[in-house]
PDB file of N, CA and C in Angstrom:
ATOM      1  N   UNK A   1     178.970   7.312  61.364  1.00  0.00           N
ATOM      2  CA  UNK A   1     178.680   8.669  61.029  1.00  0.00           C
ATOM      3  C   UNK A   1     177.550   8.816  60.035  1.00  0.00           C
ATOM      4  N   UNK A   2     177.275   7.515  59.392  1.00  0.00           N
ATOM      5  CA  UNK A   2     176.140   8.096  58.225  1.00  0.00           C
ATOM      6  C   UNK A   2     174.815   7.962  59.360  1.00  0.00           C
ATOM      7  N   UNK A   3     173.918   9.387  58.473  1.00  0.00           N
ATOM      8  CA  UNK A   3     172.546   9.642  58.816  1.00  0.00           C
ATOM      9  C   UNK A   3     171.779   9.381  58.598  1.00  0.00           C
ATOM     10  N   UNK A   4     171.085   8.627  58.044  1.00  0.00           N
ATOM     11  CA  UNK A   4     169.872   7.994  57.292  1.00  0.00           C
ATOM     12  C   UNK A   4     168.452   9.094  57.737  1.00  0.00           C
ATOM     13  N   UNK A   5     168.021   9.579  57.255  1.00  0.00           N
ATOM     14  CA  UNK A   5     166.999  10.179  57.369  1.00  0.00           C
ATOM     15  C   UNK A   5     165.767  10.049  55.978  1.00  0.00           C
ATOM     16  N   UNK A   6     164.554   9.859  56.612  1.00  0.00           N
ATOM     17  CA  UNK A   6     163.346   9.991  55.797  1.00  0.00           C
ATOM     18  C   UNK A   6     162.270  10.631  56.483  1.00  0.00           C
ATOM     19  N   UNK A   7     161.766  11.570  55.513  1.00  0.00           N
ATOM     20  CA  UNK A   7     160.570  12.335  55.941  1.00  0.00           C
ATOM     21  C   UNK A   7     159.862  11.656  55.025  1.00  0.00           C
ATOM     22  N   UNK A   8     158.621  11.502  55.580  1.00  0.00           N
ATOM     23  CA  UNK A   8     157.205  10.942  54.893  1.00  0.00           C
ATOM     24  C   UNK A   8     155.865  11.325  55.006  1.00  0.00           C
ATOM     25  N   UNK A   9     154.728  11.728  54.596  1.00  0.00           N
ATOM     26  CA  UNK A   9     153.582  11.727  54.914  1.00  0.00           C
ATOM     27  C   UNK A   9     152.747  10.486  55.399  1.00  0.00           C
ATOM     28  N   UNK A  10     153.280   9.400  55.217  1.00  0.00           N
ATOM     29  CA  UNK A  10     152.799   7.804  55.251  1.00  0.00           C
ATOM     30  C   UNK A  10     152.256   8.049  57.436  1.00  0.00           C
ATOM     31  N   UNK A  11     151.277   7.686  57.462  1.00  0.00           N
ATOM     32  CA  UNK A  11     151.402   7.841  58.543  1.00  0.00           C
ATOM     33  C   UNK A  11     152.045   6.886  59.044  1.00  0.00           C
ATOM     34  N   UNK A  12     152.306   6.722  61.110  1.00  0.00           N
ATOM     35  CA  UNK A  12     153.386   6.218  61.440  1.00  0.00           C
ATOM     36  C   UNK A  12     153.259   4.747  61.441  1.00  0.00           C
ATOM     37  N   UNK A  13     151.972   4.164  61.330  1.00  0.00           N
ATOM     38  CA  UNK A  13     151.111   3.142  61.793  1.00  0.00           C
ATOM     39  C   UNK A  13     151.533   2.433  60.623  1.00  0.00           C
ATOM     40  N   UNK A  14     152.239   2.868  59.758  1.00  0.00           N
ATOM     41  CA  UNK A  14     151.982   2.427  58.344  1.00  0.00           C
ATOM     42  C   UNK A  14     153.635   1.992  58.077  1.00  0.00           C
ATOM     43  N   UNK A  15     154.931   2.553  58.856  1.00  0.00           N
ATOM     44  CA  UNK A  15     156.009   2.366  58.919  1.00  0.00           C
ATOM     45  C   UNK A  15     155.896   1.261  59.368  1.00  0.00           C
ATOM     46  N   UNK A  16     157.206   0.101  58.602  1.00  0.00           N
ATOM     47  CA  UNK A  16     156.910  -1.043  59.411  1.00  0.00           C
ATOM     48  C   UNK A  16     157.850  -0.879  60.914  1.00  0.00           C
ATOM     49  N   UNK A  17     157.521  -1.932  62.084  1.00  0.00           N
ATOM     50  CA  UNK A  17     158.294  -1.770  63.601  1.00  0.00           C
ATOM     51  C   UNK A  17     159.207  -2.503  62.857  1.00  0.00           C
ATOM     52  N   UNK A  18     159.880  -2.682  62.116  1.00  0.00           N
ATOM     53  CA  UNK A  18     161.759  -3.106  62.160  1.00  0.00           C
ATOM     54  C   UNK A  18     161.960  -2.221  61.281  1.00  0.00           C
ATOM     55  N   UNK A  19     161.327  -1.013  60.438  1.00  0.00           N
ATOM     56  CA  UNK A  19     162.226  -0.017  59.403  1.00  0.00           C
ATOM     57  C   UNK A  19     163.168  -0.071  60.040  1.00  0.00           C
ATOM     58  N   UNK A  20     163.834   0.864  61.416  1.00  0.00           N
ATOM     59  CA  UNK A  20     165.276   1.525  61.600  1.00  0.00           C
ATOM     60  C   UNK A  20     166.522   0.403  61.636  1.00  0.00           C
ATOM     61  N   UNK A  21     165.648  -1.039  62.430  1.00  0.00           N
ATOM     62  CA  UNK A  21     166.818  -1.950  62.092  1.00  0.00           C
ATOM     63  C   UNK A  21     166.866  -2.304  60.427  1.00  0.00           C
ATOM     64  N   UNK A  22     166.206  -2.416  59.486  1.00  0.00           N
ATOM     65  CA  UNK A  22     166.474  -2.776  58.416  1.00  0.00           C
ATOM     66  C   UNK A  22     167.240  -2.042  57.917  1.00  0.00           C
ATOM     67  N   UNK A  23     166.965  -0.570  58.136  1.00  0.00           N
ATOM     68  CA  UNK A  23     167.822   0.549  57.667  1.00  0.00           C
ATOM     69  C   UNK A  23     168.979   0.947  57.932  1.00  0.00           C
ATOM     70  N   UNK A  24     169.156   0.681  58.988  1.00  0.00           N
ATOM     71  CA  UNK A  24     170.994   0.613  59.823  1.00  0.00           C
ATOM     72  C   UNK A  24     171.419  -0.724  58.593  1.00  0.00           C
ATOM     73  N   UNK A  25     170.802  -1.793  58.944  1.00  0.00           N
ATOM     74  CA  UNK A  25     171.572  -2.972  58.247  1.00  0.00           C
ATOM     75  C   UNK A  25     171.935  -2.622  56.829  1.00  0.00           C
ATOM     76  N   UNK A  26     170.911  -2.012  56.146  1.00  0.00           N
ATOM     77  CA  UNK A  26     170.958  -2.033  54.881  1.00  0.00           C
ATOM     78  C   UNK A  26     172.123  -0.768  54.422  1.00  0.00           C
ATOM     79  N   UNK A  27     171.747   0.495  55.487  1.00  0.00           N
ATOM     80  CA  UNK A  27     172.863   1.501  55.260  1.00  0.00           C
ATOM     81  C   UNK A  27     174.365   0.593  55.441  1.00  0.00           C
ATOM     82  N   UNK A  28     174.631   0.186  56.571  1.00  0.00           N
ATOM     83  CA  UNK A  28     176.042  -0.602  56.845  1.00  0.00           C
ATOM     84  C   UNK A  28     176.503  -1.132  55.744  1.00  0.00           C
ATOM     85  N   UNK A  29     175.632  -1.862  54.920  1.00  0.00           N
ATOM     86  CA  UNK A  29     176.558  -3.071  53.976  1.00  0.00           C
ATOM     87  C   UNK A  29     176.152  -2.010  52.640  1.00  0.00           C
ATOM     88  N   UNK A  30     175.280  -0.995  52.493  1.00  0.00           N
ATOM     89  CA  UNK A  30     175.972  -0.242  51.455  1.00  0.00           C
ATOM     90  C   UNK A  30     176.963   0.679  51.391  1.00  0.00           C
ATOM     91  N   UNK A  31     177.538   1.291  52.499  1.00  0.00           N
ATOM     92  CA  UNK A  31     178.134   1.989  52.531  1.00  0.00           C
ATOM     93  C   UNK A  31     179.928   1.576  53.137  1.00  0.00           C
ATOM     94  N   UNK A  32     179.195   0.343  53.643  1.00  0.00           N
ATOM     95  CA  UNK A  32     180.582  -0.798  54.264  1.00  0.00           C
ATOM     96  C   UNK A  32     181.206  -0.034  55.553  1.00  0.00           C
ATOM     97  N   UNK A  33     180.119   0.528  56.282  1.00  0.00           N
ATOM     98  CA  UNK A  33     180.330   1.263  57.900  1.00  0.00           C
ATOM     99  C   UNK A  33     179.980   0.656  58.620  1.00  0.00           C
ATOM    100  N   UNK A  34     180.225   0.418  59.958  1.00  0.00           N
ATOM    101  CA  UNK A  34     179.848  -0.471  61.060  1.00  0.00           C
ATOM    102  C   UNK A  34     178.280   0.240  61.436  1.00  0.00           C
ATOM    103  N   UNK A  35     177.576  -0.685  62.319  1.00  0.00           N
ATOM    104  CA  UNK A  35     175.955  -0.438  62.492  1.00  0.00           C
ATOM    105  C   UNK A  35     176.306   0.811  63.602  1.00  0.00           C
ATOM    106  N   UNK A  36     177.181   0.653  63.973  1.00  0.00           N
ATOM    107  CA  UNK A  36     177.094   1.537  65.365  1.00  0.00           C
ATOM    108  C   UNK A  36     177.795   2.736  65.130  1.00  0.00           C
ATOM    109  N   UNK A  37     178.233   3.377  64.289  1.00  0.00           N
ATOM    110  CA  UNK A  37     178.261   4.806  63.458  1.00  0.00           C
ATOM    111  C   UNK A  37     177.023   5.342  62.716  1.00  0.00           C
ATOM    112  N   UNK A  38     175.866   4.675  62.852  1.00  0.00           N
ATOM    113  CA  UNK A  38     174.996   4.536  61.995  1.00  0.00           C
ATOM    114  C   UNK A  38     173.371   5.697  62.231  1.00  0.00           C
ATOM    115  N   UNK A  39     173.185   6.579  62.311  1.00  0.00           N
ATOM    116  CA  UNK A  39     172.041   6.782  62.821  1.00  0.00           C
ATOM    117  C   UNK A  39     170.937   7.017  61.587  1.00  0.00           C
ATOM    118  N   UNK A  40     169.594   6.526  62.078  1.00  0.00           N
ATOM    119  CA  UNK A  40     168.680   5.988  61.235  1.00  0.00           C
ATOM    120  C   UNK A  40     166.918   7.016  61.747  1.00  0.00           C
ATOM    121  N   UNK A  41     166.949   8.001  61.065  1.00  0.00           N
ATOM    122  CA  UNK A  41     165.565   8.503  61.748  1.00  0.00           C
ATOM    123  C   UNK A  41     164.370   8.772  60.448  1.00  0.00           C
ATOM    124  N   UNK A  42     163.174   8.098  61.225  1.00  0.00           N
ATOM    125  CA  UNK A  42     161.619   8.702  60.396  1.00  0.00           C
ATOM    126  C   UNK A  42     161.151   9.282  60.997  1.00  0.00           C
ATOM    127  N   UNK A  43     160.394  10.629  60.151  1.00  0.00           N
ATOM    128  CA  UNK A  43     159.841  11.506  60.394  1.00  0.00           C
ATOM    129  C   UNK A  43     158.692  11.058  59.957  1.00  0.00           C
ATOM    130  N   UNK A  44     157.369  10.496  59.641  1.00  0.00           N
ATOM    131  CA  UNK A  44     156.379  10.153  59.500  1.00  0.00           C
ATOM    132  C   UNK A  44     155.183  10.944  59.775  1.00  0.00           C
ATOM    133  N   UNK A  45     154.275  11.199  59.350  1.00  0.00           N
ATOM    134  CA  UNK A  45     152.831  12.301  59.268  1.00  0.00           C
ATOM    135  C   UNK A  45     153.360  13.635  59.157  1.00  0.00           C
ATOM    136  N   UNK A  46     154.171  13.572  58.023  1.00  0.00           N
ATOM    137  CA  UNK A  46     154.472  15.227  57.931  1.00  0.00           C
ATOM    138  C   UNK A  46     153.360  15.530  56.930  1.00  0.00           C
ATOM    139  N   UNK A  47     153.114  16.743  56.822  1.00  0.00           N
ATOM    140  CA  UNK A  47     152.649  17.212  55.893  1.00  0.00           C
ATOM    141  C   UNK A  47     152.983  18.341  54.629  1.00  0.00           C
ATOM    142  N   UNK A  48     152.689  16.862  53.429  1.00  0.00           N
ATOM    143  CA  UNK A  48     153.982  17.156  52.776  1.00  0.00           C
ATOM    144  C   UNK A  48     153.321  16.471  50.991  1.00  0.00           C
ATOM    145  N   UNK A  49     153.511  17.203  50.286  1.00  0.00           N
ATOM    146  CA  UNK A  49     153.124  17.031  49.031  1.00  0.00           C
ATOM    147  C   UNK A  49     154.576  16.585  47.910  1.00  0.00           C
ATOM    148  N   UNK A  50     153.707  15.703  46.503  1.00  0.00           N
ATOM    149  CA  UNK A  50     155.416  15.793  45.374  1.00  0.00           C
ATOM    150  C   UNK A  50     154.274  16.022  44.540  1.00  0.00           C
ATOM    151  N   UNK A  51     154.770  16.750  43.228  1.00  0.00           N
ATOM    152  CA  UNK A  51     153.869  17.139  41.880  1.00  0.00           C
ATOM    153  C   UNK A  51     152.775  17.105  42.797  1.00  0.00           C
ATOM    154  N   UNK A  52     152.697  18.405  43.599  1.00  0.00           N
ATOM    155  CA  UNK A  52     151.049  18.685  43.627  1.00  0.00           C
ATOM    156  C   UNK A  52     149.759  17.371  44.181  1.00  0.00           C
ATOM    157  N   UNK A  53     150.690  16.560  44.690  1.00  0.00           N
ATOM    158  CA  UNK A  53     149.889  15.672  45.181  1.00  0.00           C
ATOM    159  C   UNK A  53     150.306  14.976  46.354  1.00  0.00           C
ATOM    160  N   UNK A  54     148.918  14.988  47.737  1.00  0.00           N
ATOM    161  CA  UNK A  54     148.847  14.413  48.889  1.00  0.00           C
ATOM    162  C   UNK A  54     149.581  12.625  48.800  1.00  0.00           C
ATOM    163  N   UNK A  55     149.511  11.873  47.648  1.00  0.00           N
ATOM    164  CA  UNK A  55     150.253  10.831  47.682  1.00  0.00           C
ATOM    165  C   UNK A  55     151.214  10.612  48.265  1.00  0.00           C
ATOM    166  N   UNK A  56     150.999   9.067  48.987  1.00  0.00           N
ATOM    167  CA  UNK A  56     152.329   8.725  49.605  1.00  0.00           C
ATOM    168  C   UNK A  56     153.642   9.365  48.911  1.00  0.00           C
ATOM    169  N   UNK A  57     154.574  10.744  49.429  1.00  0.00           N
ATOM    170  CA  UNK A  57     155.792  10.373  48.929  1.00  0.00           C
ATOM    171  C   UNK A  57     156.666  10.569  49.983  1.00  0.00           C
ATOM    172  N   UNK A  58     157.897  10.504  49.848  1.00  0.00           N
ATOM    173  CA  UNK A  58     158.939  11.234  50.758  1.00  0.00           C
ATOM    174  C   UNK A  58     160.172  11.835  50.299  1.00  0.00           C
ATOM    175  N   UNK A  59     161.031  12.537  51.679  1.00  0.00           N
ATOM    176  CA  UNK A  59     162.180  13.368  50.984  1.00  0.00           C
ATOM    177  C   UNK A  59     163.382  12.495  52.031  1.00  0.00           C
ATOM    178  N   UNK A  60     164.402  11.944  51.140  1.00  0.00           N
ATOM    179  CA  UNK A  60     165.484  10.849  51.983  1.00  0.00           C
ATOM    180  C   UNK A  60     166.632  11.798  51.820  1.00  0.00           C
ATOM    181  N   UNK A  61     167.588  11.499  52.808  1.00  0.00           N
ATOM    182  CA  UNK A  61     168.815  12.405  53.353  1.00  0.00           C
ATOM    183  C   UNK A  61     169.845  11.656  53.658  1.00  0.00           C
ATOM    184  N   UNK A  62     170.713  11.377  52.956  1.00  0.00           N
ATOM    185  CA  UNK A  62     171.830  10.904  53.136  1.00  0.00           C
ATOM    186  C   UNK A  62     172.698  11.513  53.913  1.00  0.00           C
ATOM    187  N   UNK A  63     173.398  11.860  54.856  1.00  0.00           N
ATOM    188  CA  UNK A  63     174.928  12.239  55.311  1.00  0.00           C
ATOM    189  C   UNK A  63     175.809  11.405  55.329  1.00  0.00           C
ATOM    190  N   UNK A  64     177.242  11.701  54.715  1.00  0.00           N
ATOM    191  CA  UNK A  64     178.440  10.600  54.950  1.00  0.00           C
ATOM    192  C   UNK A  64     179.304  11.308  55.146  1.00  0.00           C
ATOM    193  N   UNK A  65     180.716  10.634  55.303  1.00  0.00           N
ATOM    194  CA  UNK A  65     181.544  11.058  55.189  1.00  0.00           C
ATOM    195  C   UNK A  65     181.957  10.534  53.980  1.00  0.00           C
ATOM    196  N   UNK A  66     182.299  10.687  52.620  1.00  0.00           N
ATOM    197  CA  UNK A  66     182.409  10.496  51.246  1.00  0.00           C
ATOM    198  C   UNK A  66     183.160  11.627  50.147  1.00  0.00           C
ATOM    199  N   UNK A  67     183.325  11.129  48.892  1.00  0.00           N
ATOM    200  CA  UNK A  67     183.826  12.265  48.071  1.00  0.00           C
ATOM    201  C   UNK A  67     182.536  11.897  46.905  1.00  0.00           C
ATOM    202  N   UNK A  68     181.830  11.356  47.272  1.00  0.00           N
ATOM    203  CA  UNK A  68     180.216  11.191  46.559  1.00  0.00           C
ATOM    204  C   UNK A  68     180.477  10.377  45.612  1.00  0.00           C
ATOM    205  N   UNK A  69     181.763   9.925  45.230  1.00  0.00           N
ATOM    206  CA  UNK A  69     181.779   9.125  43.634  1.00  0.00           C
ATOM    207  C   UNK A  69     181.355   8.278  43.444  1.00  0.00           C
ATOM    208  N   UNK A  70     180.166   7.098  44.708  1.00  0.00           N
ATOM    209  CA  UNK A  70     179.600   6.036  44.699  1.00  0.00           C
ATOM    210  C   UNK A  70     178.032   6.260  44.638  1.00  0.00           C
ATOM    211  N   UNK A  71     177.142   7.544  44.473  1.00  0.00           N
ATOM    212  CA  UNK A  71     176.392   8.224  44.964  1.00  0.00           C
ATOM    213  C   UNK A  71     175.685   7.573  43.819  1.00  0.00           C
ATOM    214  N   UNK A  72     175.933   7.955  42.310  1.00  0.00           N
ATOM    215  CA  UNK A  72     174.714   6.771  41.891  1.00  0.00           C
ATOM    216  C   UNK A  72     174.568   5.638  41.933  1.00  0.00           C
ATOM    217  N   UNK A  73     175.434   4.890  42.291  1.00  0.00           N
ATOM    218  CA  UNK A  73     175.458   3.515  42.948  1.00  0.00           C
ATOM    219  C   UNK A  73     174.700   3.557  43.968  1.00  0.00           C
ATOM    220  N   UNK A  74     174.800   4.554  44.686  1.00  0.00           N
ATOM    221  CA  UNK A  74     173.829   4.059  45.792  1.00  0.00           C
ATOM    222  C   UNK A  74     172.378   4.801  45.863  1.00  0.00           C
ATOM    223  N   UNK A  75     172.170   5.547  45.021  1.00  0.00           N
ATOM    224  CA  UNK A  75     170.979   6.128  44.204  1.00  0.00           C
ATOM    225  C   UNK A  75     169.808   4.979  44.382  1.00  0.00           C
ATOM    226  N   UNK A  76     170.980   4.335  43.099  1.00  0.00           N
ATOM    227  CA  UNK A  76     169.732   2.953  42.655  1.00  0.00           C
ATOM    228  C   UNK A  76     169.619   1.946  43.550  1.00  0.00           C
ATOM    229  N   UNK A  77     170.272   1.681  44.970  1.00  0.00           N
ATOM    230  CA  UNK A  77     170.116   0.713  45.499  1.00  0.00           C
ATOM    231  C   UNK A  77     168.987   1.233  47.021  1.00  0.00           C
ATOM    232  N   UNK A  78     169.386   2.349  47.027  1.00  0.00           N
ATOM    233  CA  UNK A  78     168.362   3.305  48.237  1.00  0.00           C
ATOM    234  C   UNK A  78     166.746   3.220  47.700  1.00  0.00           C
ATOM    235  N   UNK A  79     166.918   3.367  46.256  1.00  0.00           N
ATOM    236  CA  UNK A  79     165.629   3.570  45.733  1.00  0.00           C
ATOM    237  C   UNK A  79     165.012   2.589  46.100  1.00  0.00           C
ATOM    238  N   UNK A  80     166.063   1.400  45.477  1.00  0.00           N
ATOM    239  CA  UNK A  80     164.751   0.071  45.709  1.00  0.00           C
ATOM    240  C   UNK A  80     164.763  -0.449  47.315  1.00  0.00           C
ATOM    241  N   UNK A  81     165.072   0.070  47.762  1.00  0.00           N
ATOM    242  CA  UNK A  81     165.171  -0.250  49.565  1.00  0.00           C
ATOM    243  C   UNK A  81     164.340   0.387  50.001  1.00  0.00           C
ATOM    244  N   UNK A  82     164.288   1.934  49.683  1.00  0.00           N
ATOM    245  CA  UNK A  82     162.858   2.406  50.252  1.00  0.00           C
ATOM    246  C   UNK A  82     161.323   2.264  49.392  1.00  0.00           C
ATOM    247  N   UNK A  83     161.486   1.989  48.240  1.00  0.00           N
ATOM    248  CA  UNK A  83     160.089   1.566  47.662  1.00  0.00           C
ATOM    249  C   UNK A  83     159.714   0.467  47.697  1.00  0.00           C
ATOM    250  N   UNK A  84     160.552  -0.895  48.597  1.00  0.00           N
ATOM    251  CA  UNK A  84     160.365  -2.360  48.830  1.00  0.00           C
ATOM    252  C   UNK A  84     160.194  -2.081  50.391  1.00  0.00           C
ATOM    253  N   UNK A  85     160.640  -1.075  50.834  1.00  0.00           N
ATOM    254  CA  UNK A  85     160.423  -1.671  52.504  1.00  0.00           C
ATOM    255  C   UNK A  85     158.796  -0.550  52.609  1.00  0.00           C
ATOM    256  N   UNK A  86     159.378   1.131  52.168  1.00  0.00           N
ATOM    257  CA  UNK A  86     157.757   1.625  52.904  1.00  0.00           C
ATOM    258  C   UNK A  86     156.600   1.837  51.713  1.00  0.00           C
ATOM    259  N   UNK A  87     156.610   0.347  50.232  1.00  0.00           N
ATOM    260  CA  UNK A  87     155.710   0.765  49.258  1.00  0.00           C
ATOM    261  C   UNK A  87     155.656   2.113  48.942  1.00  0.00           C
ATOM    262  N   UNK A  88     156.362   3.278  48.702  1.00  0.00           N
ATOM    263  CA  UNK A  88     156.478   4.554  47.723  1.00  0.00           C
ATOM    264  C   UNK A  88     157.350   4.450  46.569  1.00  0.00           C
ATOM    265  N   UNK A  89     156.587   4.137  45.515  1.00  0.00           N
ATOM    266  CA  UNK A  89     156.945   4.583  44.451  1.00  0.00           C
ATOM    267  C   UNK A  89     158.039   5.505  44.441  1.00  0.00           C
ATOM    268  N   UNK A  90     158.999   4.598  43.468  1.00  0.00           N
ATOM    269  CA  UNK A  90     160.178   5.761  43.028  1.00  0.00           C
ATOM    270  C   UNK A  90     159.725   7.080  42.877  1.00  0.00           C
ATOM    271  N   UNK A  91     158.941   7.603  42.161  1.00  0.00           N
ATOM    272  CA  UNK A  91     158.798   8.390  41.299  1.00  0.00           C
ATOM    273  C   UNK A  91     158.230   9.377  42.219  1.00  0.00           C
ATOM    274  N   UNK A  92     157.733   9.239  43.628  1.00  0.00           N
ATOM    275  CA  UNK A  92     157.335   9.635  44.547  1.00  0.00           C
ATOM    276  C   UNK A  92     157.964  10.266  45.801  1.00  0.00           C
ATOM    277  N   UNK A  93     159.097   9.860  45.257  1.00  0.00           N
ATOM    278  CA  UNK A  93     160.697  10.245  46.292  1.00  0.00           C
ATOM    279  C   UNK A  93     162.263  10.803  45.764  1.00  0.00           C
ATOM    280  N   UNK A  94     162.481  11.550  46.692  1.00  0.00           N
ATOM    281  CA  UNK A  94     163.730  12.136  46.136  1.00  0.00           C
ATOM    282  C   UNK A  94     164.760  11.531  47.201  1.00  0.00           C
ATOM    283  N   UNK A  95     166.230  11.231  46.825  1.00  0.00           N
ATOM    284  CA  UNK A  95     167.443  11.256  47.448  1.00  0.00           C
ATOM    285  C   UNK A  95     168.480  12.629  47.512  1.00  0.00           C
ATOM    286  N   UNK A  96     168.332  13.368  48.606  1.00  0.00           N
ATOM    287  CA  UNK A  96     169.363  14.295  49.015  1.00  0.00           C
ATOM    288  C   UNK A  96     171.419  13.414  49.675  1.00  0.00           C
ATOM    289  N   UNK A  97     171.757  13.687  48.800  1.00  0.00           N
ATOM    290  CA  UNK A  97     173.162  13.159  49.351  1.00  0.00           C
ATOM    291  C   UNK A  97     173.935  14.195  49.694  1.00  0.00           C
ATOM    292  N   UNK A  98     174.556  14.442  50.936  1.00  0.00           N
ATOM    293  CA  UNK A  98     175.422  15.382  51.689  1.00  0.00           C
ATOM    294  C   UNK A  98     176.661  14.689  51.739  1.00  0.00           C
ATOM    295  N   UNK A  99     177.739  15.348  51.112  1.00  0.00           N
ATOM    296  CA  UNK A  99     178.831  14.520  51.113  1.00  0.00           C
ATOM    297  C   UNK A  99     179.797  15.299  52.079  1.00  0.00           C
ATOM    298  N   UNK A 100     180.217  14.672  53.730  1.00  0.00           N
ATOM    299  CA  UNK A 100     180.667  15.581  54.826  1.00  0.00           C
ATOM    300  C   UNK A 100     182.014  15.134  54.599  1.00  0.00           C
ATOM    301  N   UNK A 101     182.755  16.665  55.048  1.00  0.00           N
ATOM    302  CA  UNK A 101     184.328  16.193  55.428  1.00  0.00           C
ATOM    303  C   UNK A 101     184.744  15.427  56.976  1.00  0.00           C
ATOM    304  N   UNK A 102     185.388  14.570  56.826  1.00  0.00           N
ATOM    305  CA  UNK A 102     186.256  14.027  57.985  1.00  0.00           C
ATOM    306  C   UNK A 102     185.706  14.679  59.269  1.00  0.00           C
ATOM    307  N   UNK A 103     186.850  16.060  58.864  1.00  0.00           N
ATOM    308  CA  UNK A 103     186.925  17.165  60.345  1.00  0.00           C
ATOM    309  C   UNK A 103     185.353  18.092  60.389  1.00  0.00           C
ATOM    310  N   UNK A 104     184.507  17.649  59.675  1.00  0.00           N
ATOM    311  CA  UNK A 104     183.050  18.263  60.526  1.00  0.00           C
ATOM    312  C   UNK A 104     182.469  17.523  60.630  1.00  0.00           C
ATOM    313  N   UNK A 105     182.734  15.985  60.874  1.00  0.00           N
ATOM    314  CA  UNK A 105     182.001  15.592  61.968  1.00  0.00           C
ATOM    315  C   UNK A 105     182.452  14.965  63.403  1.00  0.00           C
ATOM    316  N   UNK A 106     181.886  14.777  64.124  1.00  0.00           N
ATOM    317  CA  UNK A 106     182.606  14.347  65.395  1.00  0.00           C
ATOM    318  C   UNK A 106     181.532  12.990  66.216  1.00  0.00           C
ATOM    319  N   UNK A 107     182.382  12.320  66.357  1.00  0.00           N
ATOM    320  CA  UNK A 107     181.703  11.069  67.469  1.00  0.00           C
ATOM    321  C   UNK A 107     182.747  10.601  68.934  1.00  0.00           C
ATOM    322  N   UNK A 108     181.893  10.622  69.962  1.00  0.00           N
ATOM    323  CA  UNK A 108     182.649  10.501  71.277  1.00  0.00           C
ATOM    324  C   UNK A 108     183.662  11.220  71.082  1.00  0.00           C
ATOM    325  N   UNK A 109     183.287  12.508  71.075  1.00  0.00           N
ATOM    326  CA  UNK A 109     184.191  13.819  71.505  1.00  0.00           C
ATOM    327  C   UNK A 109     185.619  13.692  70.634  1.00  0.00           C
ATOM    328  N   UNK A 110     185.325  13.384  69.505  1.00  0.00           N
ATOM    329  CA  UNK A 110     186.610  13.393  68.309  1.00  0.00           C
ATOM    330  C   UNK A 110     186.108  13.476  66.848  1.00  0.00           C
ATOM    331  N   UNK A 111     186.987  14.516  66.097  1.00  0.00           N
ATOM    332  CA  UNK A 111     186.489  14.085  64.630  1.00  0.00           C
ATOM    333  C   UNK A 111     187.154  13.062  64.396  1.00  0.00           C
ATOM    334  N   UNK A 112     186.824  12.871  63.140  1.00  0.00           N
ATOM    335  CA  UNK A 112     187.396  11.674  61.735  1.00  0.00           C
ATOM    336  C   UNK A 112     188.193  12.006  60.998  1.00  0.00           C
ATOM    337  N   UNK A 113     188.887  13.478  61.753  1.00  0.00           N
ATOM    338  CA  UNK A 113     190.193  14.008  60.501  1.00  0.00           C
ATOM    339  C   UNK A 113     191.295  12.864  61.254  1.00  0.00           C
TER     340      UNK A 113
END
């Protein structure tokens, strides 16, 4: 069920070809969910500014199913995962965390209540 999402201005050429597998892997063993609940998407050549500046940054999106109480734990470990895999500076990126209930979400035609 978790979402991994990143929007970026980086163009796409510039994403590396294994981000989404690194990112499933890396979401799985932080969050301790199997790969295959996992969905992993970049949005790449958006156009998209932080403090007023065209600089590489991006905006990351967490969805889980959670009560968030691990959220700065995984703050600091997202950070350095996305400023080691697509080179953006912390300081250049924000983490959105959505913390979902059970019964709103659904996979193969069932929730998780």
């Amino acid at each position: 069920m978790p979402n991994f999402v990143v929007y970026t201005n980086l163009p796409k050429d510039k994403i590396p070809k294994d981000f989404l597998q690194q990112a499933c892997a890396f979401i799985s063993k932080e969050l301790g969910k199997a790969e295959n609940y996992i969905t992993v998407r970049v949005n790449a050549d958006q156009m998209m500014s932080m403090g007023n500046s065209d600089d590489p940054c991006a905006s990351v999106e967490l969805k889980n199913i959670t009560d968030g109480a691990k959220n700065k734990e995984h703050a600091v470990n997202i950070t350095e995962f996305v400023e080691r895999t697509l080179n953006i500076p912390k300081d250049r990126f924000m983490i959105t965390f959505t913390n979902e209930r059970r019964e709103d979400i659904s996979f193969n035609g069932k929730t998780f209540a």
